[in-house]
C-alpha atoms as a PDB file:
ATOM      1  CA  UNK A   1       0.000   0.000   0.000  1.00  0.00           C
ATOM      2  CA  UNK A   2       2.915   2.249   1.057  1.00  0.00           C
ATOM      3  CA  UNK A   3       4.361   1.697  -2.628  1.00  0.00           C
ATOM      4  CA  UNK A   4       0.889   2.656  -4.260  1.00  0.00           C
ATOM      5  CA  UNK A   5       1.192   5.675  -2.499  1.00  0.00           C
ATOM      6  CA  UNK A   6       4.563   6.733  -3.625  1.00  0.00           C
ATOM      7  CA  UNK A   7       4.016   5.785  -6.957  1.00  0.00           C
ATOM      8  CA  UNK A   8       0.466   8.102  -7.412  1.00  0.00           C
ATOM      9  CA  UNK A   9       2.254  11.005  -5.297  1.00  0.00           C
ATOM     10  CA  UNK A  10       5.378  10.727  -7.674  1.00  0.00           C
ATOM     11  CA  UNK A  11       3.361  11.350 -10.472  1.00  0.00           C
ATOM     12  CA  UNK A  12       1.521  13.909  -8.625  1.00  0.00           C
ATOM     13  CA  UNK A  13       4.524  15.360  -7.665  1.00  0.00           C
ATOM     14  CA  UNK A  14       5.707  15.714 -11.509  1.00  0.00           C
ATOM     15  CA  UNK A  15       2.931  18.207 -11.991  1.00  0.00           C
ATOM     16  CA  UNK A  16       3.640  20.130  -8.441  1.00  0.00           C
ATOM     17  CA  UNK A  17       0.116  19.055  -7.071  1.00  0.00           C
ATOM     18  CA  UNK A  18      -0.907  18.382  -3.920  1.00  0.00           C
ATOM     19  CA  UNK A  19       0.278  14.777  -2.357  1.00  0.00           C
ATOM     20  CA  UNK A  20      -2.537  12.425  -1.665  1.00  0.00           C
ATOM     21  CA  UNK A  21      -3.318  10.448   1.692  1.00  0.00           C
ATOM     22  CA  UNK A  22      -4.999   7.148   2.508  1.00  0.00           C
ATOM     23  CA  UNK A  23      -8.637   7.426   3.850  1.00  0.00           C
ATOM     24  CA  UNK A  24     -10.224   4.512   5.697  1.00  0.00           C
ATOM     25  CA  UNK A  25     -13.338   5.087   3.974  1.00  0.00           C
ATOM     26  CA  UNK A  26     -11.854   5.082   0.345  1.00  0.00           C
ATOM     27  CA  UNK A  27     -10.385   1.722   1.166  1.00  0.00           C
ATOM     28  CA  UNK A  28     -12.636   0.334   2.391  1.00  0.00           C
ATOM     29  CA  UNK A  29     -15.415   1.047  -0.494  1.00  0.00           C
ATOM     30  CA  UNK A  30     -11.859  -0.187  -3.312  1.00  0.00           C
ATOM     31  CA  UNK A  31     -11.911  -3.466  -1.693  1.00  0.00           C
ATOM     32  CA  UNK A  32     -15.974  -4.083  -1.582  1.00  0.00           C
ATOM     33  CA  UNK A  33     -15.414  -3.002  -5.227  1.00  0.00           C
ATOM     34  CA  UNK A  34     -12.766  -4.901  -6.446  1.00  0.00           C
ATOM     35  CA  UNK A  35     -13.847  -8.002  -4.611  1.00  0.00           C
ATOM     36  CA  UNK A  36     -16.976  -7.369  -6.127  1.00  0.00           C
ATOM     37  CA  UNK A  37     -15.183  -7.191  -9.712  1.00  0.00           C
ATOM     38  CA  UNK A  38     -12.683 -10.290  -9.150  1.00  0.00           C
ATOM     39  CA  UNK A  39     -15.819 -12.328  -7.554  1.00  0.00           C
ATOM     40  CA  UNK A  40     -17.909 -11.367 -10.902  1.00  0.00           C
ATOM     41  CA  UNK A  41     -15.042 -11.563 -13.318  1.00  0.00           C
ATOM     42  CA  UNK A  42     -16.135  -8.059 -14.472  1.00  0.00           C
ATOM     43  CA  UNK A  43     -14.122  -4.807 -14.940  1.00  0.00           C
ATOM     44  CA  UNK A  44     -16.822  -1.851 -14.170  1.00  0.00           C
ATOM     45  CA  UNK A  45     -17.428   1.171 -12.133  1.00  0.00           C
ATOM     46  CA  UNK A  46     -20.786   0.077 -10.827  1.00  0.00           C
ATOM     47  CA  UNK A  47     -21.814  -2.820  -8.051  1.00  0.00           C
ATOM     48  CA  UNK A  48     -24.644  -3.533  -6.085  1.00  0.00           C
ATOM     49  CA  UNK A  49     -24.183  -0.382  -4.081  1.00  0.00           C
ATOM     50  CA  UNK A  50     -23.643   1.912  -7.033  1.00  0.00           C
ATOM     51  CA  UNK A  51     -20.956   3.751  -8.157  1.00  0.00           C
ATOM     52  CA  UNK A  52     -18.123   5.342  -5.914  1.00  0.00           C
ATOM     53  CA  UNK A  53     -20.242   8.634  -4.567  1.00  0.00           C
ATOM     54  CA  UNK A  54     -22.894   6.082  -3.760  1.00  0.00           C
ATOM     55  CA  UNK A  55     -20.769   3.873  -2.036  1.00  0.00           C
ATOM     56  CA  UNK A  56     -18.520   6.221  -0.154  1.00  0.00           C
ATOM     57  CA  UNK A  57     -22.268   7.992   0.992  1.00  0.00           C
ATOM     58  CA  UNK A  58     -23.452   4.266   2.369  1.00  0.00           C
ATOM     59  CA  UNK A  59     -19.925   4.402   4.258  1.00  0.00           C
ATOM     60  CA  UNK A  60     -21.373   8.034   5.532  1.00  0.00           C
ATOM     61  CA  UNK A  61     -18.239   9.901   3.826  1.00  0.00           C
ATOM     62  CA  UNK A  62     -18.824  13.379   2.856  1.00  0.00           C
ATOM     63  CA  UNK A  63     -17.303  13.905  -0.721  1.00  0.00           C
ATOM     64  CA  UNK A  64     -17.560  17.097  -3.212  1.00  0.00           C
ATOM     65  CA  UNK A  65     -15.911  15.125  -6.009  1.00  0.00           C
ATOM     66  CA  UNK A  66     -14.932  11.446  -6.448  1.00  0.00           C
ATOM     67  CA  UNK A  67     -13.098   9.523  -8.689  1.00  0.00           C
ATOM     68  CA  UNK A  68     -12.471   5.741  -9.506  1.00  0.00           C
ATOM     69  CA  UNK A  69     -10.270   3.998 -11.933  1.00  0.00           C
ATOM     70  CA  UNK A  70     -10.331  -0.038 -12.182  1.00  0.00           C
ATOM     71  CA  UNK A  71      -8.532  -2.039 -14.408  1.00  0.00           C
ATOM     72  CA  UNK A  72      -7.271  -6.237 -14.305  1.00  0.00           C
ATOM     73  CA  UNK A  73      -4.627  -8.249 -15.251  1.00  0.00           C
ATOM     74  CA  UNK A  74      -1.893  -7.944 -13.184  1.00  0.00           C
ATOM     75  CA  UNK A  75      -0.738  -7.916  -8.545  1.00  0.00           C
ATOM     76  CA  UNK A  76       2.066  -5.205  -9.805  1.00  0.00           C
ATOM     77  CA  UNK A  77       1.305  -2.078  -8.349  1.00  0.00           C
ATOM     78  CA  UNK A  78       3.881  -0.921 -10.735  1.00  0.00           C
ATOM     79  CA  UNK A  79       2.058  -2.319 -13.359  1.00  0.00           C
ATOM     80  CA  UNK A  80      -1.184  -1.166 -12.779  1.00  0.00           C
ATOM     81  CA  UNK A  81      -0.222   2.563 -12.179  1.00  0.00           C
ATOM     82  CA  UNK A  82       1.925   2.126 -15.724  1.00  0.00           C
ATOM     83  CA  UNK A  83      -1.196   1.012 -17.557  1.00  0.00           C
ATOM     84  CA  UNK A  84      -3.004   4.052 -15.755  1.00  0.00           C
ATOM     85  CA  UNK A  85      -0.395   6.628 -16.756  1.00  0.00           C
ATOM     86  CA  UNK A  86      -1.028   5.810 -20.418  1.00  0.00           C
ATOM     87  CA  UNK A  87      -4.782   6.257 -20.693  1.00  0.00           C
ATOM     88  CA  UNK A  88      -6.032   9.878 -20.291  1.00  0.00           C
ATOM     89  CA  UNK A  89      -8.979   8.859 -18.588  1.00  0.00           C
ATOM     90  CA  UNK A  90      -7.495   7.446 -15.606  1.00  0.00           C
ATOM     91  CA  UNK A  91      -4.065   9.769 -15.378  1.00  0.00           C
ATOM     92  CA  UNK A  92      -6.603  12.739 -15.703  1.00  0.00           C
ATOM     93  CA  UNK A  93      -8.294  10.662 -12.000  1.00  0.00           C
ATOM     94  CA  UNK A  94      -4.995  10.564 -10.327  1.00  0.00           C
ATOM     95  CA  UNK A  95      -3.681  14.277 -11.572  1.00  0.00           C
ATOM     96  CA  UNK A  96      -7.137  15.568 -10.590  1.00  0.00           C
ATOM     97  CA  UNK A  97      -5.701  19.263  -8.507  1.00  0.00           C
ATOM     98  CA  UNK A  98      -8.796  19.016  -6.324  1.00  0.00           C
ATOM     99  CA  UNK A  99      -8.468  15.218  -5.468  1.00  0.00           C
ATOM    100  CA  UNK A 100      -7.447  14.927  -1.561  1.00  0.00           C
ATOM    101  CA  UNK A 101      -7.767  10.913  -0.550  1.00  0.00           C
ATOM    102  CA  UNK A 102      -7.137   8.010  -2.317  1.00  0.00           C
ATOM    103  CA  UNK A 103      -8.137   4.002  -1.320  1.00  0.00           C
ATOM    104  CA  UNK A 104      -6.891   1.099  -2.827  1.00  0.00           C
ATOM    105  CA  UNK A 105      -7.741  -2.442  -3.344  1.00  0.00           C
ATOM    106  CA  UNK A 106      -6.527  -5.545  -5.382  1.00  0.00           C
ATOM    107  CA  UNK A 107      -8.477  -8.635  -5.129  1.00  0.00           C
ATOM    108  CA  UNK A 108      -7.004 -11.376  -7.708  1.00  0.00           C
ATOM    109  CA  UNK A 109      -5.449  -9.125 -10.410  1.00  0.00           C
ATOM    110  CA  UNK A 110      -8.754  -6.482 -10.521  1.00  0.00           C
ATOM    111  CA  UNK A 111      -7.323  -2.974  -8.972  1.00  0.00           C
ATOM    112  CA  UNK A 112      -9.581  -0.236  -7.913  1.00  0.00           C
ATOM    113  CA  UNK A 113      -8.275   2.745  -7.050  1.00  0.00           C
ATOM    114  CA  UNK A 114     -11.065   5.864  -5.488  1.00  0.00           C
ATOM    115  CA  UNK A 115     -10.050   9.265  -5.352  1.00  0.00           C
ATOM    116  CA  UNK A 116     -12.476  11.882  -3.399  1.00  0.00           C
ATOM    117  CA  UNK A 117     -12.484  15.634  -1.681  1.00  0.00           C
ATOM    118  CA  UNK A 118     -14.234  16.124   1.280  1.00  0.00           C
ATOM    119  CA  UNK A 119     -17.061  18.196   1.584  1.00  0.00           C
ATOM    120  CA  UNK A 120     -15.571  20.257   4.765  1.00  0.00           C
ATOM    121  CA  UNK A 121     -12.352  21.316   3.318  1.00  0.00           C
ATOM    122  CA  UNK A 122     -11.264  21.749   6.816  1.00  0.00           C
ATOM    123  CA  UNK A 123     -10.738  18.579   6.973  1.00  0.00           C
ATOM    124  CA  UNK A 124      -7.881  18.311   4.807  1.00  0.00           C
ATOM    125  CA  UNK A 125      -4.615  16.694   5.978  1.00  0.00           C
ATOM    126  CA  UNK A 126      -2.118  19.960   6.264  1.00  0.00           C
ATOM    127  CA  UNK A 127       0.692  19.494   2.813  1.00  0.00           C
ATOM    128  CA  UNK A 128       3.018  19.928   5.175  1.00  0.00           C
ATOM    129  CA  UNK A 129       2.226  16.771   7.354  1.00  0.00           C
ATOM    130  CA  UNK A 130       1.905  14.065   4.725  1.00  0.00           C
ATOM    131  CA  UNK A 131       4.537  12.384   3.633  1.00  0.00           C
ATOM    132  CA  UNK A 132       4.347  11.530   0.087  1.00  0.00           C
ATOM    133  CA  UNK A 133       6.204   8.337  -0.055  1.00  0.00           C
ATOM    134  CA  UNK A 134       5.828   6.538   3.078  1.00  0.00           C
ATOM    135  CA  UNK A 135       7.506   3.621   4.711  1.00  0.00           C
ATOM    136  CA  UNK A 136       5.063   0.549   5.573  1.00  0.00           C
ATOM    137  CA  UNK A 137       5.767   1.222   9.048  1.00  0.00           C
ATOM    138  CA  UNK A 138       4.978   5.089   8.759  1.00  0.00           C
ATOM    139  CA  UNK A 139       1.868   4.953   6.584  1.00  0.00           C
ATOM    140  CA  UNK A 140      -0.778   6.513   8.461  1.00  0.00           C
ATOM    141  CA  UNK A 141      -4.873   6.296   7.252  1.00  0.00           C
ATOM    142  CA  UNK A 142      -7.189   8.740   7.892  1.00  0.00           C
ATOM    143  CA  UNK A 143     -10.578   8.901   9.140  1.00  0.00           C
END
């Protein structure tokens, strides 16, 4: 997880935007999702619970804007991130300047990655507290 984080904040980073942090809620909705996509065999936005606003609202997180790429074929974060950076589409998610949170989730080779902004902006994690590549043992998660 640390390593997905590096890798989107590098990229980030390239393009002097703001770093993105882990959110508990974001997580948690990528891994109902891509279980939900690896159980199903299916590579889609939508599940049983909607698409990503819909789901992170049933988790009761506040967004202004979300985002959500998916994709299959491959346990390399490395990988996946690669394939991202060369559609529009889904670099466009990750380079989003407004985009604050990101969760991740990889359930047998199908990735889903949410992006969102809260709704109370004063709840964003101060630039100068996150650390854009963070070791395992320092990654922290918000709530």
């Amino acid at each position: 997880m640390a390593n997905m984080l590096c890798l989107v904040n590098k990229l980030r980073q390239s393009k002097e935007l703001y770093p993105l942090v882990y959110h508990k809620s974001l997580i948690q909705s990528a891994q109902t999702h891509a279980q939900f996509l690896a159980n199903y065999r299916v590579v889609a936005h939508a599940d049983a619970s909607g698409f990503v606003g819909e789901r992170l609202t049933e988790l009761g997180y506040q967004w202004s804007l979300v985002a959500e790429n998916v994709g299959a074929g491959t346990n390399s974060e490395v990988d996946i991130v690669e394939a991202w950076s060369k559609s529009a589409r889904h670099l466009a998610n990750i380079l989003h300047p407004d985009i604050r949170y990101m969760g991740v989730s990889v359930s047998n080779g199908f990735w889903v990655q949410d992006f969102a902004s809260p709704l109370d902006k004063s709840t964003v994690v101060p630039r100068e507290q996150i650390k854009a590549c963070p070791s395992t043992n320092s990654l922290h998660i918000y709530s």
